[in-house]
C-alpha atoms as a PDB file:
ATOM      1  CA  UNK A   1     -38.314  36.982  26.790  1.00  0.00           C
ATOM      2  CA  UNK A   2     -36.873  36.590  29.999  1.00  0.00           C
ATOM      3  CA  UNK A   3     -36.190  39.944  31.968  1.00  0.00           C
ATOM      4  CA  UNK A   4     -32.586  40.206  32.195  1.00  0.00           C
ATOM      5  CA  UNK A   5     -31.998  39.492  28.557  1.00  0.00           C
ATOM      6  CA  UNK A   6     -33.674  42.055  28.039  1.00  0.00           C
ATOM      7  CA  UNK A   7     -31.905  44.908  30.606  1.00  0.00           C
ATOM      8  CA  UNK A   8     -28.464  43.189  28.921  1.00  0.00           C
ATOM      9  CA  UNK A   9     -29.624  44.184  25.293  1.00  0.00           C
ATOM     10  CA  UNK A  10     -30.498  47.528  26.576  1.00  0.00           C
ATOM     11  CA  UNK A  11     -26.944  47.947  28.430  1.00  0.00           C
ATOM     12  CA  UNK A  12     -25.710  47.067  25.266  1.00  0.00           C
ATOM     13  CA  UNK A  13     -26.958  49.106  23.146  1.00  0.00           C
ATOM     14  CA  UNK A  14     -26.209  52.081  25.776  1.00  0.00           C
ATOM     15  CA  UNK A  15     -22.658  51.193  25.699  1.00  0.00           C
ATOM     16  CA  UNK A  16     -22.318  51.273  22.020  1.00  0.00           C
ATOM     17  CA  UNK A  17     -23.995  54.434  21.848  1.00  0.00           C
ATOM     18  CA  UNK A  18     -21.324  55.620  24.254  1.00  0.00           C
ATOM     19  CA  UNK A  19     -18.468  53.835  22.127  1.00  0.00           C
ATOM     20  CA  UNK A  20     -19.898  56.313  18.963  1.00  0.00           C
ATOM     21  CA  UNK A  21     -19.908  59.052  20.830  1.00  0.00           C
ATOM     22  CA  UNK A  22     -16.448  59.205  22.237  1.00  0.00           C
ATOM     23  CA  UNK A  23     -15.096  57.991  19.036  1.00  0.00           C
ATOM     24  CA  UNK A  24     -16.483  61.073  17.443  1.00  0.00           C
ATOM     25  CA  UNK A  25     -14.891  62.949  20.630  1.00  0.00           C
ATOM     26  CA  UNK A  26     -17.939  64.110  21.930  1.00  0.00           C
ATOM     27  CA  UNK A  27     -18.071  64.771  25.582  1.00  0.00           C
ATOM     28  CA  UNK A  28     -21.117  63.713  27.679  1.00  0.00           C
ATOM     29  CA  UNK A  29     -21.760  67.208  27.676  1.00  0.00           C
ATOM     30  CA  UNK A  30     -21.776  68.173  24.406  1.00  0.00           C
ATOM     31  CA  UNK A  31     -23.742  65.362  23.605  1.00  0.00           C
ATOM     32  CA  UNK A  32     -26.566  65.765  26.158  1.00  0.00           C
ATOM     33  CA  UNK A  33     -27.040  69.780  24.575  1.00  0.00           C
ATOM     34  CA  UNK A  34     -27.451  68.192  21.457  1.00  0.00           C
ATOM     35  CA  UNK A  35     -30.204  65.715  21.931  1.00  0.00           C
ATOM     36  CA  UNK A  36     -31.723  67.726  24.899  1.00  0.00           C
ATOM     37  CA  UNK A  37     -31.279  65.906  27.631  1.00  0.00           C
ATOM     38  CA  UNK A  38     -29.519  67.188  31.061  1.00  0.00           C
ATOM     39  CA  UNK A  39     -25.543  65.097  31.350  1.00  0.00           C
ATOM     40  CA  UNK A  40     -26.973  62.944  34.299  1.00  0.00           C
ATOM     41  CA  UNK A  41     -29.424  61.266  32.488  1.00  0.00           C
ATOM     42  CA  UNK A  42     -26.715  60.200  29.345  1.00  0.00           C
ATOM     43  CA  UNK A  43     -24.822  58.936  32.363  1.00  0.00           C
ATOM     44  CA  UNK A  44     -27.325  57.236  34.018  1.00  0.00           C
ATOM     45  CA  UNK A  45     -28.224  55.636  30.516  1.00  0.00           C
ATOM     46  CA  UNK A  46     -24.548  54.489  29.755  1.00  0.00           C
ATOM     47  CA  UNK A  47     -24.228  52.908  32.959  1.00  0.00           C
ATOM     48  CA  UNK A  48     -27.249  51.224  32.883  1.00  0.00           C
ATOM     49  CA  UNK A  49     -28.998  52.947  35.456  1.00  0.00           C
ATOM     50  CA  UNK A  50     -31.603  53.993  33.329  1.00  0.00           C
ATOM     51  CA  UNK A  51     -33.528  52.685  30.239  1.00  0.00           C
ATOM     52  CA  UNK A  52     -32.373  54.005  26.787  1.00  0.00           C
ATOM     53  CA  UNK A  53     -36.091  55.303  25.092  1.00  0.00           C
ATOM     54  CA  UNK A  54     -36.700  54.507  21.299  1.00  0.00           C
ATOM     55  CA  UNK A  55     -36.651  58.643  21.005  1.00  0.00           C
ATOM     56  CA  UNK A  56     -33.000  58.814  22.301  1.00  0.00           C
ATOM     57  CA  UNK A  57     -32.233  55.992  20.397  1.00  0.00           C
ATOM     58  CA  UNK A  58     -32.854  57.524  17.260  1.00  0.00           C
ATOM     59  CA  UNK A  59     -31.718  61.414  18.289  1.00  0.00           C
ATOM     60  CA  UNK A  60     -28.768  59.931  19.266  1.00  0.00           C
ATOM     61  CA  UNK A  61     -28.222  57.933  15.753  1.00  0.00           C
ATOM     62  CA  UNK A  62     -28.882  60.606  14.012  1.00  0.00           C
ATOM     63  CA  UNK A  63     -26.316  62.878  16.037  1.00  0.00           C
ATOM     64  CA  UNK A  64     -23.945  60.071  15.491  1.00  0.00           C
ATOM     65  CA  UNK A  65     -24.693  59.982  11.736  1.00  0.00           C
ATOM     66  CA  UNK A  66     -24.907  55.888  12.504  1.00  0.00           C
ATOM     67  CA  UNK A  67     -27.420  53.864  11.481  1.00  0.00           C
ATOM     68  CA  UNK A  68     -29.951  52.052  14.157  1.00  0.00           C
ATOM     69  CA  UNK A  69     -28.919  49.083  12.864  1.00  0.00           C
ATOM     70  CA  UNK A  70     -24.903  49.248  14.014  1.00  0.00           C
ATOM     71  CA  UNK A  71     -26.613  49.881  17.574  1.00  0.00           C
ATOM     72  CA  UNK A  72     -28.872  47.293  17.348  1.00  0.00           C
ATOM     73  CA  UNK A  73     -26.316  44.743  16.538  1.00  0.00           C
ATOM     74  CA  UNK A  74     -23.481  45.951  18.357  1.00  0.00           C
ATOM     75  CA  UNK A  75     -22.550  42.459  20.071  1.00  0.00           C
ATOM     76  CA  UNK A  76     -26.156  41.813  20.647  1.00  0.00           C
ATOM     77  CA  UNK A  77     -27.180  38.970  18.639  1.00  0.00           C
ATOM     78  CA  UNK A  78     -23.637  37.971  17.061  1.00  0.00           C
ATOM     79  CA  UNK A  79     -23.076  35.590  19.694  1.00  0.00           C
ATOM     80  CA  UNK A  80     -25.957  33.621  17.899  1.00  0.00           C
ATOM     81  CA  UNK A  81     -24.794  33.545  15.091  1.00  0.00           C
END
């Protein structure tokens, strides 16, 4: 798979995670306390500045109370279909 497919899907993904949270009016903050990680590093995710782990992935889905899937397949692969 070429390499910036690849960093795109992983933007993506970051960006729906950050969709979630806000739409369950969580600040960067709050959201950082609750899956452990310092603020900087959810913004540096969301931006795409750094890589979004399988561990965050699925701390943050759980947070969320989302499935894995509706991050997965947030605008990632519909534009195949």
């Amino acid at each position: 798979m070429h390499k910036m497919f690849l960093k795109e899907v992983k933007f993506k993904m970051a960006r729906q995670i950050a969709k979630e949270r806000k739409s369950k009016g969580l600040s960067q903050n709050v959201f950082s306390e609750l899956i452990g990680v310092q603020r900087e590093h959810i913004g540096k995710i969301e931006t795409g500045r750094r890589n979004l782990t399988l561990d965050l992935l699925i701390k943050s889905c759980l947070i969320l109370e989302i499935p894995v899937e509706r991050v997965i397949k947030a605008e990632i692969f519909q534009k195949e279909q």
